[in-house]
N, C-alpha and C. Protein backbone atom coordinates (compact mmCIF):
# COMPACT_ATOMS: atom_id res chain seq x y z
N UNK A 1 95.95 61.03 160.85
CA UNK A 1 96.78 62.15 161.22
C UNK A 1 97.74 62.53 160.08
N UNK A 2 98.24 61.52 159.72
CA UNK A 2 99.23 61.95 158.48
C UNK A 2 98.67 62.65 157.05
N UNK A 3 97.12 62.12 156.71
CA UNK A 3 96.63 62.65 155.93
C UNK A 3 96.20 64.20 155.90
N UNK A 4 95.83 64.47 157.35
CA UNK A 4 95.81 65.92 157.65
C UNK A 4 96.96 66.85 157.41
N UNK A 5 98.12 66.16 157.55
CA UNK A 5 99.42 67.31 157.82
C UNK A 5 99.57 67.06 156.61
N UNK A 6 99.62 66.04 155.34
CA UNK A 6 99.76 66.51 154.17
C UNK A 6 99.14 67.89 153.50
N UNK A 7 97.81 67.14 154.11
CA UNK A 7 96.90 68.31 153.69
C UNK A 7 96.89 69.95 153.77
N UNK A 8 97.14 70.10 155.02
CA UNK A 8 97.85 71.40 155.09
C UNK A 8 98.59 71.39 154.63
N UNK A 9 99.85 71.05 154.78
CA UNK A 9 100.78 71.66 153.82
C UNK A 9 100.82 71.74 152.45
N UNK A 10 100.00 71.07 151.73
CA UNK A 10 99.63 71.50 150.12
C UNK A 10 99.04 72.80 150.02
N UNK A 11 98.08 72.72 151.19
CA UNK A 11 97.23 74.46 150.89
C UNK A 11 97.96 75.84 151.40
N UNK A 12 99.02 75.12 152.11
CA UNK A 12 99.97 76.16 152.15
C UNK A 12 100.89 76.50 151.34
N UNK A 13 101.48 75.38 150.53
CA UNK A 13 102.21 75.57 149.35
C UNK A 13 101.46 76.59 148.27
N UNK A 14 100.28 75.52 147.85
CA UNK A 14 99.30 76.24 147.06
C UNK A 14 99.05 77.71 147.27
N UNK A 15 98.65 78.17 148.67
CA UNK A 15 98.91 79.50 148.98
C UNK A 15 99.88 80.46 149.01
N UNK A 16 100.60 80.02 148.78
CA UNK A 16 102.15 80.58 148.38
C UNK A 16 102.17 81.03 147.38
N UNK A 17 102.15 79.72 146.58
CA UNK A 17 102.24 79.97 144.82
C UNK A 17 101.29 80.76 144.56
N UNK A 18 99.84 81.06 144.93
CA UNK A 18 98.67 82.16 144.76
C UNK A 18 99.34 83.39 144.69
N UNK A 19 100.17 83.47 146.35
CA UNK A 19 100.48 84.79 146.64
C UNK A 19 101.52 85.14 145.65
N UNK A 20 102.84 84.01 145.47
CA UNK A 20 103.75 84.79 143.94
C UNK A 20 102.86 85.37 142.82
N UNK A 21 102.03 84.53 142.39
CA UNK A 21 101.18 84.88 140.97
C UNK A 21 100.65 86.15 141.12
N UNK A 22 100.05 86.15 142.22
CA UNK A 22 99.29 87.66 142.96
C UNK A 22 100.14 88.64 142.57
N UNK A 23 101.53 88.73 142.90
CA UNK A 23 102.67 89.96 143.06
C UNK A 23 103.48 89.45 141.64
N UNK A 24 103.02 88.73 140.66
CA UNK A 24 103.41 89.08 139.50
C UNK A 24 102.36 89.86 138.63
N UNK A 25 101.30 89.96 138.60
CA UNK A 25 100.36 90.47 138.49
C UNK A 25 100.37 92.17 138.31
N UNK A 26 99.76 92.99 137.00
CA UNK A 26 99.80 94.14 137.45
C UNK A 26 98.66 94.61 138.03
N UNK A 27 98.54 95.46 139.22
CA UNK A 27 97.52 95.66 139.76
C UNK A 27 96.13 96.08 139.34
N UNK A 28 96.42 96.53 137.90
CA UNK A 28 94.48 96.79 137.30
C UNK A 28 94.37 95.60 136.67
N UNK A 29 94.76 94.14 136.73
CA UNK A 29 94.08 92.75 136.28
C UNK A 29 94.10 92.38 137.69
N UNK A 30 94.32 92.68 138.96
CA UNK A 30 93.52 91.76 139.97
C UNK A 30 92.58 92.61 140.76
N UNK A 31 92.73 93.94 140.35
CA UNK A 31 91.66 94.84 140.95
C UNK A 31 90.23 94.08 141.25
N UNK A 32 89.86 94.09 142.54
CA UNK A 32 88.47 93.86 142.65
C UNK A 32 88.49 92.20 142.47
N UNK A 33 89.92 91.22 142.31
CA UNK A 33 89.40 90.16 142.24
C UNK A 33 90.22 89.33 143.29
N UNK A 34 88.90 88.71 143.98
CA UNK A 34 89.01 88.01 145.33
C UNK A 34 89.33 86.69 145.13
N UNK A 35 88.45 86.10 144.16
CA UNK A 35 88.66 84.36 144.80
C UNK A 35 89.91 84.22 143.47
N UNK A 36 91.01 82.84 143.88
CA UNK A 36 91.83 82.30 143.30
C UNK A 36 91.24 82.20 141.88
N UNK A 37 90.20 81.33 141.69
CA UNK A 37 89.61 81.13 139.99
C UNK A 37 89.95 83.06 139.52
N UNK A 38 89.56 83.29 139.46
CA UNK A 38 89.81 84.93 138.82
C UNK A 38 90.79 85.48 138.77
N UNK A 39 92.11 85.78 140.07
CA UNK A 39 93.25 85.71 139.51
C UNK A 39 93.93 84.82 138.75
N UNK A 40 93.61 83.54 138.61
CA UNK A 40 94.34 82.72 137.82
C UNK A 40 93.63 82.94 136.23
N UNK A 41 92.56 83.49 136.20
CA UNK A 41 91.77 84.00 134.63
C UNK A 41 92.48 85.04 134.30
N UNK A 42 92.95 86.50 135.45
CA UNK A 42 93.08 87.46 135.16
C UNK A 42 95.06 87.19 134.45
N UNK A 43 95.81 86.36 134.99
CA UNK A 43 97.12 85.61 134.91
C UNK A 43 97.05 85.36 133.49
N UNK A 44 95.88 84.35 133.14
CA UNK A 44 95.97 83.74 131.66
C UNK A 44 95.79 85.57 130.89
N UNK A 45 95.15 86.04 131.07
CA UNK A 45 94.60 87.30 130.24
C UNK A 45 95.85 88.26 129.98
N UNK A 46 96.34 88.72 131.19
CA UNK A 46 97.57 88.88 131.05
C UNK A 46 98.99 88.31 130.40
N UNK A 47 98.69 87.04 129.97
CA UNK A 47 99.61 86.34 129.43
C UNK A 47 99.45 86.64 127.87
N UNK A 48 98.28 86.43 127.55
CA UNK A 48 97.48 86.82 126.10
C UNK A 48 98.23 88.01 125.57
N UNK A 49 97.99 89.43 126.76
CA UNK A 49 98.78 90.18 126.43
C UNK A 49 99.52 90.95 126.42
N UNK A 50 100.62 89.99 126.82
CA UNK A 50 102.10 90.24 126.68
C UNK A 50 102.34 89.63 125.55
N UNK A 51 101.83 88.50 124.99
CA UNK A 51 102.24 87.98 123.83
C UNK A 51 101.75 88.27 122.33
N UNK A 52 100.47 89.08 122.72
CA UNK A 52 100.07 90.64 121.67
C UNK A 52 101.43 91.63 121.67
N UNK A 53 101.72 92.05 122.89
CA UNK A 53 102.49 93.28 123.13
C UNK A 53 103.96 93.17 122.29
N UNK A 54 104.13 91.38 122.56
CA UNK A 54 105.52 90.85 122.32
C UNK A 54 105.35 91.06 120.18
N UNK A 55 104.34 90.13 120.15
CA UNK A 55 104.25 90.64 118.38
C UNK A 55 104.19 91.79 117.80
N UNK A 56 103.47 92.74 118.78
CA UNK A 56 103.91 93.97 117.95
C UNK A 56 105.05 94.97 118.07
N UNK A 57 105.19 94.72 118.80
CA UNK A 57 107.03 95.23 119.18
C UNK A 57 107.77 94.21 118.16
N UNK A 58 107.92 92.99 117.68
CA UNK A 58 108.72 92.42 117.05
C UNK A 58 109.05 92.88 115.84
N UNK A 59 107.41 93.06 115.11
CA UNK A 59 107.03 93.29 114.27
C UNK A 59 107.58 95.07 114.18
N UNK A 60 107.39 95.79 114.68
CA UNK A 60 107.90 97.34 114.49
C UNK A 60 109.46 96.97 114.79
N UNK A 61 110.37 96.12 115.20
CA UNK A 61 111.58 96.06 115.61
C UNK A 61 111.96 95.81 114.25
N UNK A 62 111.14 94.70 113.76
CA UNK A 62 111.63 94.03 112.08
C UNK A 62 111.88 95.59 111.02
N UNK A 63 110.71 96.49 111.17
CA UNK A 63 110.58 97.64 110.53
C UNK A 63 111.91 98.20 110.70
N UNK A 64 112.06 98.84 111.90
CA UNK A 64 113.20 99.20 112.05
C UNK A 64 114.25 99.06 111.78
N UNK A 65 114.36 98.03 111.99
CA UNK A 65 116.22 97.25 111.48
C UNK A 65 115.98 97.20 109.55
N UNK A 66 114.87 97.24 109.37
CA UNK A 66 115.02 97.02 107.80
C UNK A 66 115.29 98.69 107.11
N UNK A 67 114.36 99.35 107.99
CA UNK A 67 115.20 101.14 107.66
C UNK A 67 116.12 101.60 108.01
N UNK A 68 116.97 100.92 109.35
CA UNK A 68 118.14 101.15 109.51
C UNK A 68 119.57 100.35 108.51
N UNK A 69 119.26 99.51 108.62
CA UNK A 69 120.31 98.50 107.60
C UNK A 69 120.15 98.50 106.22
N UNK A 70 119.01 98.35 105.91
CA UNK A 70 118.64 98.34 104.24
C UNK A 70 119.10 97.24 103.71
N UNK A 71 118.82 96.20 104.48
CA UNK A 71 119.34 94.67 103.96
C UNK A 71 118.29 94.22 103.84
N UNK A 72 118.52 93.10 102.65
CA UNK A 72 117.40 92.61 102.78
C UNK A 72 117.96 91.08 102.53
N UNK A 73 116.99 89.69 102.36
CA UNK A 73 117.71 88.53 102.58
C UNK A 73 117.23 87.72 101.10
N UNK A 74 116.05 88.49 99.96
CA UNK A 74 115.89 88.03 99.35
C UNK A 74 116.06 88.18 98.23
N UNK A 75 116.30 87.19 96.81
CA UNK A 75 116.75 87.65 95.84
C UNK A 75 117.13 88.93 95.03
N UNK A 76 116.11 89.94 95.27
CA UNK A 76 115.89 90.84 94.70
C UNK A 76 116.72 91.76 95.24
N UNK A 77 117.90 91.81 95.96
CA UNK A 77 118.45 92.84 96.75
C UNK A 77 118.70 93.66 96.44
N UNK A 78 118.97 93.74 95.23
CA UNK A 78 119.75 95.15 94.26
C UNK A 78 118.55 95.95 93.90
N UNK A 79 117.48 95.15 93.85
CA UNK A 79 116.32 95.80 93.53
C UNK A 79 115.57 97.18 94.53
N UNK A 80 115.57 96.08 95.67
CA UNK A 80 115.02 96.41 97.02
C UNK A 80 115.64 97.60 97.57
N UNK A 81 117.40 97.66 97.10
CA UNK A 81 117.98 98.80 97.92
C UNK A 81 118.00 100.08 97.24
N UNK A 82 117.67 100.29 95.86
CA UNK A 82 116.81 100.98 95.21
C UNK A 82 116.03 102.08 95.21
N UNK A 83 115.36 101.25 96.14
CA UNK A 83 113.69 101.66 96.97
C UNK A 83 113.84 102.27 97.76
N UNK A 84 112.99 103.71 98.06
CA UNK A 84 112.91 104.62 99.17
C UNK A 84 112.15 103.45 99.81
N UNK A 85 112.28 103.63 101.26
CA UNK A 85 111.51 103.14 102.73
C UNK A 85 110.58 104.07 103.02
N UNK A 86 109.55 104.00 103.76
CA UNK A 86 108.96 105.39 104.54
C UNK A 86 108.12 104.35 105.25
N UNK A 87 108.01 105.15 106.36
CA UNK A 87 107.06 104.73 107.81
C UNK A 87 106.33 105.86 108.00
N UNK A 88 105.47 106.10 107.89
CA UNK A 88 104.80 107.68 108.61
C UNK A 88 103.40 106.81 109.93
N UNK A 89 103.48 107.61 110.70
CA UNK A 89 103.14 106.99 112.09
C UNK A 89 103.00 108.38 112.62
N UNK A 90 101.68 108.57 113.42
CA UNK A 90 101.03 109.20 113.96
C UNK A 90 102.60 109.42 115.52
N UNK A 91 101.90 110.60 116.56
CA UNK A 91 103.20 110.70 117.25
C UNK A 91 102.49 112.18 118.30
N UNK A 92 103.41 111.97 119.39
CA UNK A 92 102.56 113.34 120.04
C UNK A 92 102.46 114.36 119.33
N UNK A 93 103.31 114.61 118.48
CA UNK A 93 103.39 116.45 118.12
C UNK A 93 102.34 116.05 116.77
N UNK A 94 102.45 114.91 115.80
CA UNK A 94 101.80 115.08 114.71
C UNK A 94 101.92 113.68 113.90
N UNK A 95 102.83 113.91 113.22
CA UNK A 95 103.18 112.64 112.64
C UNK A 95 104.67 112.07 112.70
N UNK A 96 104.96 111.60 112.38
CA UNK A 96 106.78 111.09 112.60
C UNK A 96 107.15 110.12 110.79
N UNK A 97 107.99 110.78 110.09
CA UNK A 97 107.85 110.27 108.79
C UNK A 97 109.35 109.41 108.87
N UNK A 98 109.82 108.72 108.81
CA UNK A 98 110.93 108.03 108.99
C UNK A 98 111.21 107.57 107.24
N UNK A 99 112.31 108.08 106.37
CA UNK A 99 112.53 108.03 105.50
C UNK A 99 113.95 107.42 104.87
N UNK A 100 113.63 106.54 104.39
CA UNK A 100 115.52 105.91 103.84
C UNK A 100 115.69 105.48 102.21
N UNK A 101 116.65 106.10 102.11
CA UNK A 101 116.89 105.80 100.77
C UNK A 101 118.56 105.36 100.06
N UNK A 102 118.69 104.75 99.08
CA UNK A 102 120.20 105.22 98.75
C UNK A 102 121.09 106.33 98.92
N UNK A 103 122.26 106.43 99.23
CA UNK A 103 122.67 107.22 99.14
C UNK A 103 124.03 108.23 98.08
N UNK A 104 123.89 107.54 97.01
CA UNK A 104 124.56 107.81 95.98
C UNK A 104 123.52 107.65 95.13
N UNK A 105 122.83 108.90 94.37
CA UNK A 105 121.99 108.66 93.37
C UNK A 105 120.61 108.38 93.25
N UNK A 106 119.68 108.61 92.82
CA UNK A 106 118.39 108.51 92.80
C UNK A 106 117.29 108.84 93.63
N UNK A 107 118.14 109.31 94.71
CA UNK A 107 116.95 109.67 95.74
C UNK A 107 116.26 110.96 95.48
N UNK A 108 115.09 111.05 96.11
CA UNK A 108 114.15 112.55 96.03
C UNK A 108 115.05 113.37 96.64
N UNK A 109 115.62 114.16 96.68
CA UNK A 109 115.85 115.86 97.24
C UNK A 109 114.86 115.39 98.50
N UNK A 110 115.34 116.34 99.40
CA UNK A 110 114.85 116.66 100.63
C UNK A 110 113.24 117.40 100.59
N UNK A 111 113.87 118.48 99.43
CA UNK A 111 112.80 119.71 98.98
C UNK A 111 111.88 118.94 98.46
N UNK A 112 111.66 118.13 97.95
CA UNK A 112 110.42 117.12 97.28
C UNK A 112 109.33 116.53 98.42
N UNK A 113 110.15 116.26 99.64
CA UNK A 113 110.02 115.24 100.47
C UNK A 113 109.07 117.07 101.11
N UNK A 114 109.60 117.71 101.35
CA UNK A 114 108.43 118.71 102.28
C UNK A 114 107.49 119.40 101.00
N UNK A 115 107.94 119.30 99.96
CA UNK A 115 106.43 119.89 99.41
C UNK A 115 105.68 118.80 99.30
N UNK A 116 105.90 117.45 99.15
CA UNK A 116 104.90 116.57 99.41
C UNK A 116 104.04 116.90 101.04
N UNK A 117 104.90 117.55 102.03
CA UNK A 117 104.35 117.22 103.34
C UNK A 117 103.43 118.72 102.93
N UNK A 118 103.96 119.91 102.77
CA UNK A 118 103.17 120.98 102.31
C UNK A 118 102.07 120.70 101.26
N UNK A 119 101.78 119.77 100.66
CA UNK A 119 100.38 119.82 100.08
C UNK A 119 99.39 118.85 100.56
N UNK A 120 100.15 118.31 101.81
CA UNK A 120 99.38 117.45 102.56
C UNK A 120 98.72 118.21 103.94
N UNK A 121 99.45 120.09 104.03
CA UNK A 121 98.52 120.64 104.89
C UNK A 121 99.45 120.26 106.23
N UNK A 122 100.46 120.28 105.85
CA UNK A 122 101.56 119.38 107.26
C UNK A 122 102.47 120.79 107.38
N UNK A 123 102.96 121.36 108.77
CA UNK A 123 104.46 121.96 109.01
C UNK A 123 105.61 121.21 109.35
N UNK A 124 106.14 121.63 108.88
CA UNK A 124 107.86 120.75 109.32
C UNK A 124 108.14 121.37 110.77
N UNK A 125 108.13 120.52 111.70
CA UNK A 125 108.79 120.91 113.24
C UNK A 125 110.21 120.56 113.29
N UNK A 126 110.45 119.15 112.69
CA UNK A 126 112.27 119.21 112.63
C UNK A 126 112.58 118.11 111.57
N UNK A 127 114.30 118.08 111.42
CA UNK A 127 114.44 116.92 110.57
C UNK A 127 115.66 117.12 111.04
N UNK A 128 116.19 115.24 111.19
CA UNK A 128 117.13 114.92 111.35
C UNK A 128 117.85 114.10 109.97
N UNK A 129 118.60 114.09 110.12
CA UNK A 129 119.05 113.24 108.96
C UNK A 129 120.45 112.30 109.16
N UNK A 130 120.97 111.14 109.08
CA UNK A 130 121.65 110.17 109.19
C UNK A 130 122.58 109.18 108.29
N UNK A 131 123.34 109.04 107.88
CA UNK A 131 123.97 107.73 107.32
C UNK A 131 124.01 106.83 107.95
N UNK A 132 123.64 105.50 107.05
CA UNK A 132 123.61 104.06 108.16
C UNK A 132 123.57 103.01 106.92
N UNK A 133 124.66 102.04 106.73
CA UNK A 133 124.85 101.63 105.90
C UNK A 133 124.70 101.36 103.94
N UNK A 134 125.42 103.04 103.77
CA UNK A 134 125.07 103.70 102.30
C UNK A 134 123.68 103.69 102.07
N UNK A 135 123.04 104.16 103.31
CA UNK A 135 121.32 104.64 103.23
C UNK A 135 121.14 105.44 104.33
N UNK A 136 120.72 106.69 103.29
CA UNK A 136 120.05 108.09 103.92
C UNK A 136 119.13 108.09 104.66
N UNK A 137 118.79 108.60 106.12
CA UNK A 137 117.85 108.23 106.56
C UNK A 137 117.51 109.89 107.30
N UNK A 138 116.08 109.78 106.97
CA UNK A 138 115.55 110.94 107.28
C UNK A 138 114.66 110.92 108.53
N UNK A 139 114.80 111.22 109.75
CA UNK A 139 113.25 111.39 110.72
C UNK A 139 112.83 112.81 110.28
N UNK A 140 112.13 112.73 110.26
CA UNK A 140 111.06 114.33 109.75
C UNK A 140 109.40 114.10 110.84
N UNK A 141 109.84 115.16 111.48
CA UNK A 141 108.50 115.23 112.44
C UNK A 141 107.51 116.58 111.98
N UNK A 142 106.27 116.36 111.79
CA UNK A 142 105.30 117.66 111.22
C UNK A 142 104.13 117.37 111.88
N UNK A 143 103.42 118.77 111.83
CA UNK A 143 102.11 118.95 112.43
C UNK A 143 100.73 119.10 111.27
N UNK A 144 100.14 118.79 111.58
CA UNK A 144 98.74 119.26 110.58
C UNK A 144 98.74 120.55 110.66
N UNK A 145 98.48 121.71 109.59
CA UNK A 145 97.92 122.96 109.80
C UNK A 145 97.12 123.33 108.45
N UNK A 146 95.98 124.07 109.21
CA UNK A 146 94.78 124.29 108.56
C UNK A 146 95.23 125.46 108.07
N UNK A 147 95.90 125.96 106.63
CA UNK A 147 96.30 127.14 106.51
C UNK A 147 95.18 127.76 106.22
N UNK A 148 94.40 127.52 104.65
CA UNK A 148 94.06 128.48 103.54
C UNK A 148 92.16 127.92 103.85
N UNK A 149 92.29 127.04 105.09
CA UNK A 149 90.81 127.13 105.44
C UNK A 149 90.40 127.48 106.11
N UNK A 150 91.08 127.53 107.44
CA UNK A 150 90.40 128.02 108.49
C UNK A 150 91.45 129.23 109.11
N UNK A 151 91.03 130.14 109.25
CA UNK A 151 91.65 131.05 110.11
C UNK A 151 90.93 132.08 110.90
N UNK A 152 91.73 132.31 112.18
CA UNK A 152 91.49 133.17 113.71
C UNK A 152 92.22 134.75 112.81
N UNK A 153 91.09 135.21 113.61
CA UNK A 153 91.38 136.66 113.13
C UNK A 153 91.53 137.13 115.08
N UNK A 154 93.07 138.21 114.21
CA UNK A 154 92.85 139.13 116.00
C UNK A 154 92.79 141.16 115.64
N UNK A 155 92.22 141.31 116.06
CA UNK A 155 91.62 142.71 115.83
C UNK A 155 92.88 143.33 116.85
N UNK A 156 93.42 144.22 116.62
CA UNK A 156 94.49 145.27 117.27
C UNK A 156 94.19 146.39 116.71
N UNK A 157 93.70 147.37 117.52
CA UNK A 157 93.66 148.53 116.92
C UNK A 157 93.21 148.79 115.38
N UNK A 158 91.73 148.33 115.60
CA UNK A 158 91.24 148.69 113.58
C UNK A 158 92.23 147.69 112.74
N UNK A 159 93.18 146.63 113.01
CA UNK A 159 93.55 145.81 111.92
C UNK A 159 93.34 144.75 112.42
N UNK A 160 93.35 143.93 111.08
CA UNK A 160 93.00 142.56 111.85
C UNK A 160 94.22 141.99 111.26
N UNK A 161 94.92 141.11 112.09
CA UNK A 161 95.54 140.07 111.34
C UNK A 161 95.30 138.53 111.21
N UNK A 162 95.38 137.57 110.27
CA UNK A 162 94.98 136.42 110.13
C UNK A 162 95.72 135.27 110.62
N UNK A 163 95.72 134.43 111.36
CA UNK A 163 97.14 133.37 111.60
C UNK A 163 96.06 132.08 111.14
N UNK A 164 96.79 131.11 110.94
CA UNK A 164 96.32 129.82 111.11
C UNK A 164 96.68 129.05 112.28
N UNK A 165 95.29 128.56 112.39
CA UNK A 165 95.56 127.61 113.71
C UNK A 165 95.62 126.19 113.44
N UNK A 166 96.69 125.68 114.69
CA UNK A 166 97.46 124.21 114.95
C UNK A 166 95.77 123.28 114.84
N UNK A 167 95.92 121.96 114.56
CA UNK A 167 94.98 120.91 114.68
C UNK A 167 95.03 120.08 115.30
N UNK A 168 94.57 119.76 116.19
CA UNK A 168 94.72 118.37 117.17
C UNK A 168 94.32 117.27 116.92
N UNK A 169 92.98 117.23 116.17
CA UNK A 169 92.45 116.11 115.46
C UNK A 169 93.22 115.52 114.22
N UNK A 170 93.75 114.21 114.78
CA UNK A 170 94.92 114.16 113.86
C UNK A 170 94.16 112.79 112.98
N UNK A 171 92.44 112.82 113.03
CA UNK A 171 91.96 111.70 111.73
C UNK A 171 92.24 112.58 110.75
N UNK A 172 92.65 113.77 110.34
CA UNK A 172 92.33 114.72 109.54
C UNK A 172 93.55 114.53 108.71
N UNK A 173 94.87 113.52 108.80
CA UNK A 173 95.83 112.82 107.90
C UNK A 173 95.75 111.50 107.55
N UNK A 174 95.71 111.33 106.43
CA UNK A 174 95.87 110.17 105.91
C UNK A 174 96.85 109.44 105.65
N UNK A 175 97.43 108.60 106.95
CA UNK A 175 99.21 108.54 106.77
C UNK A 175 99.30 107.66 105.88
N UNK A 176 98.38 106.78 105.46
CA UNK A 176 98.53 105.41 104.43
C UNK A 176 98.83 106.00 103.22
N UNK A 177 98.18 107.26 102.85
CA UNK A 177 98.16 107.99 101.57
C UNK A 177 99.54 108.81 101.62
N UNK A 178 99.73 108.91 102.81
CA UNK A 178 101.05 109.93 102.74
C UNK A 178 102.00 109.21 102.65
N UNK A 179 102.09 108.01 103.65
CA UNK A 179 103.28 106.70 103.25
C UNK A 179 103.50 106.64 101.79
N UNK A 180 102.15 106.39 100.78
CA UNK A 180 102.69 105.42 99.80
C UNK A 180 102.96 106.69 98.80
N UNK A 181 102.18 108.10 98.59
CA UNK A 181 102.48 109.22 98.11
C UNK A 181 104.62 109.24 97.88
N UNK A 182 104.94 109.43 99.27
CA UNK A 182 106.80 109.67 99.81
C UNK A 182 107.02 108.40 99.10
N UNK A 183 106.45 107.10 99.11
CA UNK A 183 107.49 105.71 98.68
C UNK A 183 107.40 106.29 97.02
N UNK A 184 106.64 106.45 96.13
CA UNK A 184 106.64 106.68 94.95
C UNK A 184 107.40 108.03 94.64
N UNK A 185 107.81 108.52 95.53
CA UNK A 185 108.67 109.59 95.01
C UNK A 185 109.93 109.17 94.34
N UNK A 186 110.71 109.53 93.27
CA UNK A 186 111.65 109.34 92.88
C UNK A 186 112.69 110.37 92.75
């Protein structure tokens, strides 16, 4: 008799703890899965990645704080702060160029920074600009546009006029080329 009432009550414990794991769970990793072995697979899988999710958030956090502060921890500091930053990263509207530099001396002009984006076939939608520890910091958001290749003609009355149209297909930038293009600017 005593061995029985242990017994239950482990599989009730056990069932418990199922049901927490269950309701930590987001619902498209237990979709469709019935027996315990599979939520406890779908648990580990989920764990995997959050701790993907967790590295790359760290890793873009590190980015960040290094274009916001402009510190750096290793010998070369005087060197390093020098150095334009740039991030360019894809983004709903187009691209998102995140730019930092000194701010006394040596930096590119602004105007450098969009004819680079103008011969890359890019419009300027906005720019913000910032101080944050004696480093200039630029967000600059732009779109791809197909000027001098492709264009919609609209007929009004016997004229036509030409516009260029917006691009959605955004393989059509090469942000690696455009990153390191803006870092070599001087």
């Amino acid at each position: 008799m005593m061995h029985r009432e242990i017994e239950r009550q482990r599989r009730q414990e056990m069932a418990s703890l199922y049901a927490s794991l269950r309701s930590l769970l987001p619902l498209n990793f237990i979709q469709g899965k019935r027996s315990t072995s599979d939520q406890v697979n779908e648990a580990v899988n989920y764990i995997k990645y959050l701790q993907r999710k967790i590295k790359e958030l760290s890793s873009r956090r590190d980015e960040l704080m290094l274009l916001s502060r402009g510190s750096f921890l290793d010998d070369s500091k005087d060197e390093m702060e020098m150095m334009n930053h740039v991030m360019v990263r894809q983004c709903l509207v187009g691209v998102e160029i995140v730019f930092s530099s000194r701010c006394c001396g040596g930096q590119p002009q602004l105007s450098s920074v969009f004819q680079v984006l103008c011969e890359n076939g890019l419009c300027l939608l906005n720019s913000i600009s910032s101080i944050v520890d004696d480093r200039l910091i630029y967000t600059i958001h732009a779109e791809k546009w197909l000027h001098a290749i492709h264009f919609n003609r609209i007929y009004i009355s016997s004229v036509v006029y030409y516009y260029p149209f917006k691009v959605s297909d955004m393989t059509l930038i090469d942000v690696a080329q455009l990153e390191e293009r803006l870092t070599r600017m001087k």
